[in-house]
PDB file of N, CA and C in Angstrom:
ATOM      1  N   UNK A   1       3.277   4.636  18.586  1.00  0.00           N
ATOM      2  CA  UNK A   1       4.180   5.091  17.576  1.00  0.00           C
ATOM      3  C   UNK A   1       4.705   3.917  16.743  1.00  0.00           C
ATOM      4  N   UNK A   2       4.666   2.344  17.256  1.00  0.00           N
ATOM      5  CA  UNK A   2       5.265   1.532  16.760  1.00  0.00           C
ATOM      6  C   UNK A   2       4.424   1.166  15.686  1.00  0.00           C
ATOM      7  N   UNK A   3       3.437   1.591  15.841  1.00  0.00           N
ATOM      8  CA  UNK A   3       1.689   1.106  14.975  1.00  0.00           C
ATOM      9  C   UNK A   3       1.900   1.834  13.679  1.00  0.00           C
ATOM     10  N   UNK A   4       2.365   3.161  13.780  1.00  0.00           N
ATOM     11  CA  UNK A   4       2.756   4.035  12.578  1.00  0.00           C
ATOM     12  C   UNK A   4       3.922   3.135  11.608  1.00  0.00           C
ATOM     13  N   UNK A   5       5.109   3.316  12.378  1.00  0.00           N
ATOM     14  CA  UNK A   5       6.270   2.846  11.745  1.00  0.00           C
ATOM     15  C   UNK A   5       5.849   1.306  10.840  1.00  0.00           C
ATOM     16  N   UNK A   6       5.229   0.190  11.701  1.00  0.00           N
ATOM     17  CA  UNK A   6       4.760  -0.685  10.788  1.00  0.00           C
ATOM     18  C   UNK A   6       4.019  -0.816   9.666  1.00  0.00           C
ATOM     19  N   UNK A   7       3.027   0.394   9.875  1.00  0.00           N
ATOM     20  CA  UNK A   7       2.103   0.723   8.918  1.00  0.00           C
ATOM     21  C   UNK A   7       2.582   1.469   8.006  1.00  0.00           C
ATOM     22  N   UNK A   8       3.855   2.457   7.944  1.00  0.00           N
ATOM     23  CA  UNK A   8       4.563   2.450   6.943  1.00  0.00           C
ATOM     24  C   UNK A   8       5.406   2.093   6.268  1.00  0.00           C
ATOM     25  N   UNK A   9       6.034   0.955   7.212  1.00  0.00           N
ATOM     26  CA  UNK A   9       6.807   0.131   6.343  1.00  0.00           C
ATOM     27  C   UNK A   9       6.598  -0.745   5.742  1.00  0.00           C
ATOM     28  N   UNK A  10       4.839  -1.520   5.287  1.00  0.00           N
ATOM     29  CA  UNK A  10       4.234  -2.019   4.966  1.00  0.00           C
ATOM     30  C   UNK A  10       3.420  -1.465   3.568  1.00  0.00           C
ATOM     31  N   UNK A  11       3.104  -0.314   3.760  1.00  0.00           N
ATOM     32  CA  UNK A  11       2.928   0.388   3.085  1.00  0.00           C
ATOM     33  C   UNK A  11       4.007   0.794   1.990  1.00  0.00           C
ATOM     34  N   UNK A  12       5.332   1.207   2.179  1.00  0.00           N
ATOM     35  CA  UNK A  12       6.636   1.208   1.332  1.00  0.00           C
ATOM     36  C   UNK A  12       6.823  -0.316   0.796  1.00  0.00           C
ATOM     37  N   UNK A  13       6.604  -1.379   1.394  1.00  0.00           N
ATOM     38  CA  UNK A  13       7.290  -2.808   1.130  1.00  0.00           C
ATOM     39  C   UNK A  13       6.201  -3.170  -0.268  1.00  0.00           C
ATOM     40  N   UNK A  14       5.003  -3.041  -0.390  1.00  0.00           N
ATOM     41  CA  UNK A  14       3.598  -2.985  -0.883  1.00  0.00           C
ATOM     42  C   UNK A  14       4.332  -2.093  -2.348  1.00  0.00           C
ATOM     43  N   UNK A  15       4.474  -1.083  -2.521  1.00  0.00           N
ATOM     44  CA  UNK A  15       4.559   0.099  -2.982  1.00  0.00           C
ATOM     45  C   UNK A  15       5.778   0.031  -3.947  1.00  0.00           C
ATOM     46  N   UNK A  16       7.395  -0.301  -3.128  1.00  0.00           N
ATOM     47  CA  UNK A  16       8.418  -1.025  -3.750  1.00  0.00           C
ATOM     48  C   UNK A  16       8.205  -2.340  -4.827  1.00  0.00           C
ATOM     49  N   UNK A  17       7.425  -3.420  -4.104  1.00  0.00           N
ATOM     50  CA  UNK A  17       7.291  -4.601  -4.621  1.00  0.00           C
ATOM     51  C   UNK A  17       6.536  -4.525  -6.152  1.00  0.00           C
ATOM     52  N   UNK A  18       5.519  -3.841  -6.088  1.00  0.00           N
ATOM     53  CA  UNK A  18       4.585  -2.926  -7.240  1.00  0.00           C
ATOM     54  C   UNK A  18       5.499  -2.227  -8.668  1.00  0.00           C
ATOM     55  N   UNK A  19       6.377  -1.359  -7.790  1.00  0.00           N
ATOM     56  CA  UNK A  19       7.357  -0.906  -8.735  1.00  0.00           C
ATOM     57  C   UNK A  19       8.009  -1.809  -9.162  1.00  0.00           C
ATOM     58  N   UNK A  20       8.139  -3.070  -8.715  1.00  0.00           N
ATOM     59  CA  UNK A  20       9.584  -3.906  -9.071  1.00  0.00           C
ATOM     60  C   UNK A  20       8.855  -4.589 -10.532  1.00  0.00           C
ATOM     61  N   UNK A  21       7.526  -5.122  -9.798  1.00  0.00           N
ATOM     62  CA  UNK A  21       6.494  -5.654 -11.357  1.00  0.00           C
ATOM     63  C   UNK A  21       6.450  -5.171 -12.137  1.00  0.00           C
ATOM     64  N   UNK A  22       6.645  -3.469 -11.971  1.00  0.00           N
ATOM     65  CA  UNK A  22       6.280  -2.712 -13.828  1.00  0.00           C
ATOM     66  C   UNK A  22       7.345  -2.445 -14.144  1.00  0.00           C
ATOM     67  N   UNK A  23       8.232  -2.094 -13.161  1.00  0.00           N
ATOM     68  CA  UNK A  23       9.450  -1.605 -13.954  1.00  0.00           C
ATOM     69  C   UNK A  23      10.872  -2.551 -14.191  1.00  0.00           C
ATOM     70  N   UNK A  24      11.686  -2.937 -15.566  1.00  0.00           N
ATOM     71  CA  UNK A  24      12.229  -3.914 -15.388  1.00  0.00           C
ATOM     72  C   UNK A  24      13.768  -3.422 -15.030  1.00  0.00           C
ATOM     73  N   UNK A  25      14.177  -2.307 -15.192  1.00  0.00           N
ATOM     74  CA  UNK A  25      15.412  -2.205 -14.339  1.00  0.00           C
ATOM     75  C   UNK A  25      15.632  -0.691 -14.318  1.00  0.00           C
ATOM     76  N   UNK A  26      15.961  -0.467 -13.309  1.00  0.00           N
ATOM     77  CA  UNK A  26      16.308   0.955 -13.013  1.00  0.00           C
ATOM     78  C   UNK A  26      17.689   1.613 -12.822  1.00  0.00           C
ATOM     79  N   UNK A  27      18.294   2.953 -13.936  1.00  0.00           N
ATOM     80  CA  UNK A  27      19.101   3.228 -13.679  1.00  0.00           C
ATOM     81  C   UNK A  27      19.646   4.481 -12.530  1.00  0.00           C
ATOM     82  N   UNK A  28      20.705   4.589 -11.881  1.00  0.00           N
ATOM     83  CA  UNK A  28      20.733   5.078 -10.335  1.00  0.00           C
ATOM     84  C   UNK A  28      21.751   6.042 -10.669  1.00  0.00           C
ATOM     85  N   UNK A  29      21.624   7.353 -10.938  1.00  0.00           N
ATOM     86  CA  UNK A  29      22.561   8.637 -11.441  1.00  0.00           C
ATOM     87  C   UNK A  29      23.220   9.128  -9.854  1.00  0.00           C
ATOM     88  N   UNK A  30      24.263   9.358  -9.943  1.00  0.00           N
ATOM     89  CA  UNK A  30      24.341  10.299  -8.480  1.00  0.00           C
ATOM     90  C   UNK A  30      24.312  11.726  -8.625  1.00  0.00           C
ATOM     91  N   UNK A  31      24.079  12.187  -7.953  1.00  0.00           N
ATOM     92  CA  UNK A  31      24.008  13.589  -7.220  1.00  0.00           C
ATOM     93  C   UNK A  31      24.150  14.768  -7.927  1.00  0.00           C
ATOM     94  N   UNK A  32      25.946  14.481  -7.606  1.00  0.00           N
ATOM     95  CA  UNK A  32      26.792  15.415  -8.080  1.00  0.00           C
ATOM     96  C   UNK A  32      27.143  15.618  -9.464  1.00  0.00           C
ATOM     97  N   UNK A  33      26.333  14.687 -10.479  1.00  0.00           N
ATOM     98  CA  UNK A  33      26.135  14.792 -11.705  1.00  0.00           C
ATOM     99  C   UNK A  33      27.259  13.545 -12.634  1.00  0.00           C
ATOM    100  N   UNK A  34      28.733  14.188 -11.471  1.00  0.00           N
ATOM    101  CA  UNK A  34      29.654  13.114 -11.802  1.00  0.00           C
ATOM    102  C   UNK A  34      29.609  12.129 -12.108  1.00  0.00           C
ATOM    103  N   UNK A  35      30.746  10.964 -12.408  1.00  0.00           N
ATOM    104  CA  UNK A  35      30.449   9.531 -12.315  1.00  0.00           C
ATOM    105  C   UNK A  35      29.854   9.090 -13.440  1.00  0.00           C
ATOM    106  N   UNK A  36      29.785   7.455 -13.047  1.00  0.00           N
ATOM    107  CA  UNK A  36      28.746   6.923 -13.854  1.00  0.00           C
ATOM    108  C   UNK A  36      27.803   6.114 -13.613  1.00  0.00           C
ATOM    109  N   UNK A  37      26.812   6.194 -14.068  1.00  0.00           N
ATOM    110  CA  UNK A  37      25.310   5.622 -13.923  1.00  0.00           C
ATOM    111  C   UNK A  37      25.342   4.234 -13.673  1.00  0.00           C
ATOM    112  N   UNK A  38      24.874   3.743 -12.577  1.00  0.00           N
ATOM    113  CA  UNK A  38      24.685   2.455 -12.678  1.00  0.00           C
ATOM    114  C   UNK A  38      23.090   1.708 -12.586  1.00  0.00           C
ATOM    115  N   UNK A  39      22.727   0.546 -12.899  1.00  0.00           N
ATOM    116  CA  UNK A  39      21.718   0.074 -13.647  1.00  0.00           C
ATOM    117  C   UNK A  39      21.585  -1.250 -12.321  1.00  0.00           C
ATOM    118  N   UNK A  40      20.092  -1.205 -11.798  1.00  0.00           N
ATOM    119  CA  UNK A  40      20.015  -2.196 -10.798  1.00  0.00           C
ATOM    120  C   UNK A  40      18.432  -3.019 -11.557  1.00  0.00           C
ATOM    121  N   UNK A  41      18.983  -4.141 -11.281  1.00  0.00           N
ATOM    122  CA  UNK A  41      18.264  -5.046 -11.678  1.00  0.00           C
ATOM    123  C   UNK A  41      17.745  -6.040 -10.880  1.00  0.00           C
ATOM    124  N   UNK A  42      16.374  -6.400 -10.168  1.00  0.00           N
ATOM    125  CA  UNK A  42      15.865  -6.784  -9.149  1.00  0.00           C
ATOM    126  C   UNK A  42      15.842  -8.315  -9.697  1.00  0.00           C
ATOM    127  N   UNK A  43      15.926  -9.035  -8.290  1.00  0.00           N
ATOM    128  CA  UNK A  43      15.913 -11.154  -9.248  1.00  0.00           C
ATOM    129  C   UNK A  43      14.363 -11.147  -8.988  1.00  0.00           C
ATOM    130  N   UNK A  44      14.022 -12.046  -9.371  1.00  0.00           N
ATOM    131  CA  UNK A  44      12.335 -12.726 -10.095  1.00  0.00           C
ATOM    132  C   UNK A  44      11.366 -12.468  -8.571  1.00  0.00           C
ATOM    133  N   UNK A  45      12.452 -13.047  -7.664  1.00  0.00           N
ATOM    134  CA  UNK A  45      11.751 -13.640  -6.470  1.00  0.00           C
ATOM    135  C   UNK A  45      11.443 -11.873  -5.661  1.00  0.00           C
ATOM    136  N   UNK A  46      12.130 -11.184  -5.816  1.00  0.00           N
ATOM    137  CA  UNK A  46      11.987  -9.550  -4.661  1.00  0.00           C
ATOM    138  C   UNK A  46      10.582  -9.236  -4.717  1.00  0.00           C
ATOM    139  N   UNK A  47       9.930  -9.229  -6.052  1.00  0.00           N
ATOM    140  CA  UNK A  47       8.563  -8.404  -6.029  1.00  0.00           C
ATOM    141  C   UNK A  47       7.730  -9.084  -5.563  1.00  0.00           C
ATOM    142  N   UNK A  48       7.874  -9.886  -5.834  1.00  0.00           N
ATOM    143  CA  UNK A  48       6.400 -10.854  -4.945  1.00  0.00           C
ATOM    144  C   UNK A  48       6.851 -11.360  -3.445  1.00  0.00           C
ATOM    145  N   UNK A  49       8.434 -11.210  -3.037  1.00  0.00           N
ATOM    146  CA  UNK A  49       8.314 -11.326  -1.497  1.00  0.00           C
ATOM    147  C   UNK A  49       7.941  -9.768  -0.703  1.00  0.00           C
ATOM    148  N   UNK A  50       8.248  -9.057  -1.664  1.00  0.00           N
ATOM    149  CA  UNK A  50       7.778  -7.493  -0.761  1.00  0.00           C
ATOM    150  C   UNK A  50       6.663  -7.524  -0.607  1.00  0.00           C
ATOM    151  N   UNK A  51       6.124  -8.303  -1.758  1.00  0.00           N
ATOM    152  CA  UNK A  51       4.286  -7.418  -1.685  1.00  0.00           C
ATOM    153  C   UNK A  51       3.451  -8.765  -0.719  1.00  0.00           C
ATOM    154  N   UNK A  52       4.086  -9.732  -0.614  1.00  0.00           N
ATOM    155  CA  UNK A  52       3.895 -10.562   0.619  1.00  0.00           C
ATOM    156  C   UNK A  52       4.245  -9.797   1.884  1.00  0.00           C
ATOM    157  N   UNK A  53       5.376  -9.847   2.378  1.00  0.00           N
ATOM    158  CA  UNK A  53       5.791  -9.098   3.521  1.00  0.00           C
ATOM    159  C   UNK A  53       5.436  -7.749   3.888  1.00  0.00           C
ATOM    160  N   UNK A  54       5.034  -6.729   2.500  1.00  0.00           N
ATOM    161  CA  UNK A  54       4.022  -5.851   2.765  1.00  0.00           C
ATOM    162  C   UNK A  54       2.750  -5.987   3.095  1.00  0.00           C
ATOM    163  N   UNK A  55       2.308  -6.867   2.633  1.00  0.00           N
ATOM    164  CA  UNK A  55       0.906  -6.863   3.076  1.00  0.00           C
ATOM    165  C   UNK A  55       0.169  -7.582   4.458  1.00  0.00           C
ATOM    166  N   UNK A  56       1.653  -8.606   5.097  1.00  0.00           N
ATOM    167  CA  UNK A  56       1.733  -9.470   5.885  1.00  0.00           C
ATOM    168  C   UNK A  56       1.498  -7.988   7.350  1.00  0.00           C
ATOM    169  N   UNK A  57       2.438  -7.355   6.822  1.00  0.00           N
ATOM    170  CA  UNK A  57       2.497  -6.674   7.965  1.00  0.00           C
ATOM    171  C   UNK A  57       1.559  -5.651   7.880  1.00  0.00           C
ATOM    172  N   UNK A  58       0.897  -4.961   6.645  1.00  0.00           N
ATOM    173  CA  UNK A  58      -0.749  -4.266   7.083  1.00  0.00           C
ATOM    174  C   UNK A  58      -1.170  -4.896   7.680  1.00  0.00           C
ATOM    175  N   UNK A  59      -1.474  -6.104   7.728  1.00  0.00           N
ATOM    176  CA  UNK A  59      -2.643  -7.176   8.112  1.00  0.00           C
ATOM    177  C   UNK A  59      -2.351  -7.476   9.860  1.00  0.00           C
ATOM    178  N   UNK A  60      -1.041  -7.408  10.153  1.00  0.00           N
ATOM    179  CA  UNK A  60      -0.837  -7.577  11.445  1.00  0.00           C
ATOM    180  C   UNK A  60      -0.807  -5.780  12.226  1.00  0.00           C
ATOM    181  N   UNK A  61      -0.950  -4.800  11.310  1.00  0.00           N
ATOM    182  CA  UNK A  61      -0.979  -3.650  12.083  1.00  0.00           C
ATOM    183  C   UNK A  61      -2.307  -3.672  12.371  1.00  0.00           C
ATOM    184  N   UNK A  62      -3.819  -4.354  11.652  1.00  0.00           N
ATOM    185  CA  UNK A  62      -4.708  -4.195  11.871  1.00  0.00           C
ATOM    186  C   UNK A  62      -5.138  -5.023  12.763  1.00  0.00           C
ATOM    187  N   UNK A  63      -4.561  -5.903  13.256  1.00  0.00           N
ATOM    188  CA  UNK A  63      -4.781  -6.569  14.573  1.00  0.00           C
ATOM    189  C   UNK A  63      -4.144  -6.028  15.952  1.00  0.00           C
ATOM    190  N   UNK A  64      -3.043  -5.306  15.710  1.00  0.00           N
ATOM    191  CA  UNK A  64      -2.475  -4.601  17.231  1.00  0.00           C
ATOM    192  C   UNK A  64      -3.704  -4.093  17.838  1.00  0.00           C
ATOM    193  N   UNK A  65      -3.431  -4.232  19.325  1.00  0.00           N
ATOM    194  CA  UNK A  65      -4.566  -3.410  20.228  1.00  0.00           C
ATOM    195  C   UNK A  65      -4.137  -1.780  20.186  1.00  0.00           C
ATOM    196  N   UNK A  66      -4.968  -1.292  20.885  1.00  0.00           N
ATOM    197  CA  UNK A  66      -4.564   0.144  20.907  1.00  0.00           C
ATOM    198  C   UNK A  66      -4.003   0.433  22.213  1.00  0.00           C
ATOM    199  N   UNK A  67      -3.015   1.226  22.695  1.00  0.00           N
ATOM    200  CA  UNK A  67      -2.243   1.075  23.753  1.00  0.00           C
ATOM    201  C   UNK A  67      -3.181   2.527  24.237  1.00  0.00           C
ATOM    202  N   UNK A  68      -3.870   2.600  25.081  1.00  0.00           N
ATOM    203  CA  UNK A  68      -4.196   3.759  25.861  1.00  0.00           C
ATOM    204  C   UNK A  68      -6.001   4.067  25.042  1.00  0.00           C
ATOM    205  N   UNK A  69      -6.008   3.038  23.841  1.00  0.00           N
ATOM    206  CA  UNK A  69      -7.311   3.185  23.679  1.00  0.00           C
ATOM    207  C   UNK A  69      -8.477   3.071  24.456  1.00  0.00           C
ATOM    208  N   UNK A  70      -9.483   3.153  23.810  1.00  0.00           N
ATOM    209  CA  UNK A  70     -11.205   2.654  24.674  1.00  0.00           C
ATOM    210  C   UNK A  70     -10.997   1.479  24.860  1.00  0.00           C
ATOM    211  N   UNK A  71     -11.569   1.193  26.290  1.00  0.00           N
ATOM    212  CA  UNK A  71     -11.446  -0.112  27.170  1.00  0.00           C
ATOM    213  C   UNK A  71     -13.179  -1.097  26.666  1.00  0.00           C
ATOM    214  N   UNK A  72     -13.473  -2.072  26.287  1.00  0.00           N
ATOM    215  CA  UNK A  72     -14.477  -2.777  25.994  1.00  0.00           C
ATOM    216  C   UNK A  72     -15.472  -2.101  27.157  1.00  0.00           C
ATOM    217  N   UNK A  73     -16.827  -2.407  26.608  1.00  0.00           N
ATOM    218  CA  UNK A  73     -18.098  -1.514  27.802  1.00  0.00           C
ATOM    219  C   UNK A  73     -17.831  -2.232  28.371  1.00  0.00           C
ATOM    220  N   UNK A  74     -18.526  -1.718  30.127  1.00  0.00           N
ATOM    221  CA  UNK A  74     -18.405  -2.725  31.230  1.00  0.00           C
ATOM    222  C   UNK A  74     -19.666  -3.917  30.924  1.00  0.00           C
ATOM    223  N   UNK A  75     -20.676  -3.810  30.275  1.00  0.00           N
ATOM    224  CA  UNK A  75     -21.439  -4.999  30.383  1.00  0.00           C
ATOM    225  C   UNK A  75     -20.963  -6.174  29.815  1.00  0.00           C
ATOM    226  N   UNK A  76     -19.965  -6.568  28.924  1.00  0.00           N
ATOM    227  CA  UNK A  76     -18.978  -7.333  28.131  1.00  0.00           C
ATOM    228  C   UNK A  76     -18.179  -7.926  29.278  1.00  0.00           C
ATOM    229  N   UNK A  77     -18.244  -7.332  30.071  1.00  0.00           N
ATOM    230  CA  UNK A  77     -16.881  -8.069  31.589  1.00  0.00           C
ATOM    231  C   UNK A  77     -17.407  -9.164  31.751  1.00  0.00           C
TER     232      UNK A  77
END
């Protein structure tokens, strides 16, 4: 289960970081319609550490073993 969770939070970090490159600032409405809008603006350095740290961690989900997987053939022993 831990194999999932990494692999999607790698996947989101990847995905976020992407958005941060095309889009240059995003405004954040709430809910209830109320209020007022506020405007978030990401610094230089976020998009390219997500899509590092996203991809850092695909790369290490594809190395985990499999917990309860197929055991190597016996002629390999």
């Amino acid at each position: 289960m831990w194999k999932s969770f990494l692999l999607a939070g790698g996947i989101f970090a990847c995905v976020l970081g992407a958005e941060m490159l095309l889009i240059d600032s995003a405004e954040i409405v709430p809910l209830s319609g109320g209020g007022d809008a506020t405007t978030f603006q990401a610094p230089d350095w976020a998009p390219w550490t997500l899509l590092s740290v996203g991809a850092a961690t695909i790369l290490h989900f594809c190395q985990l073993p499999r917990l309860g997987g197929a055991a190597p053939p016996s002629h390999f022993r």
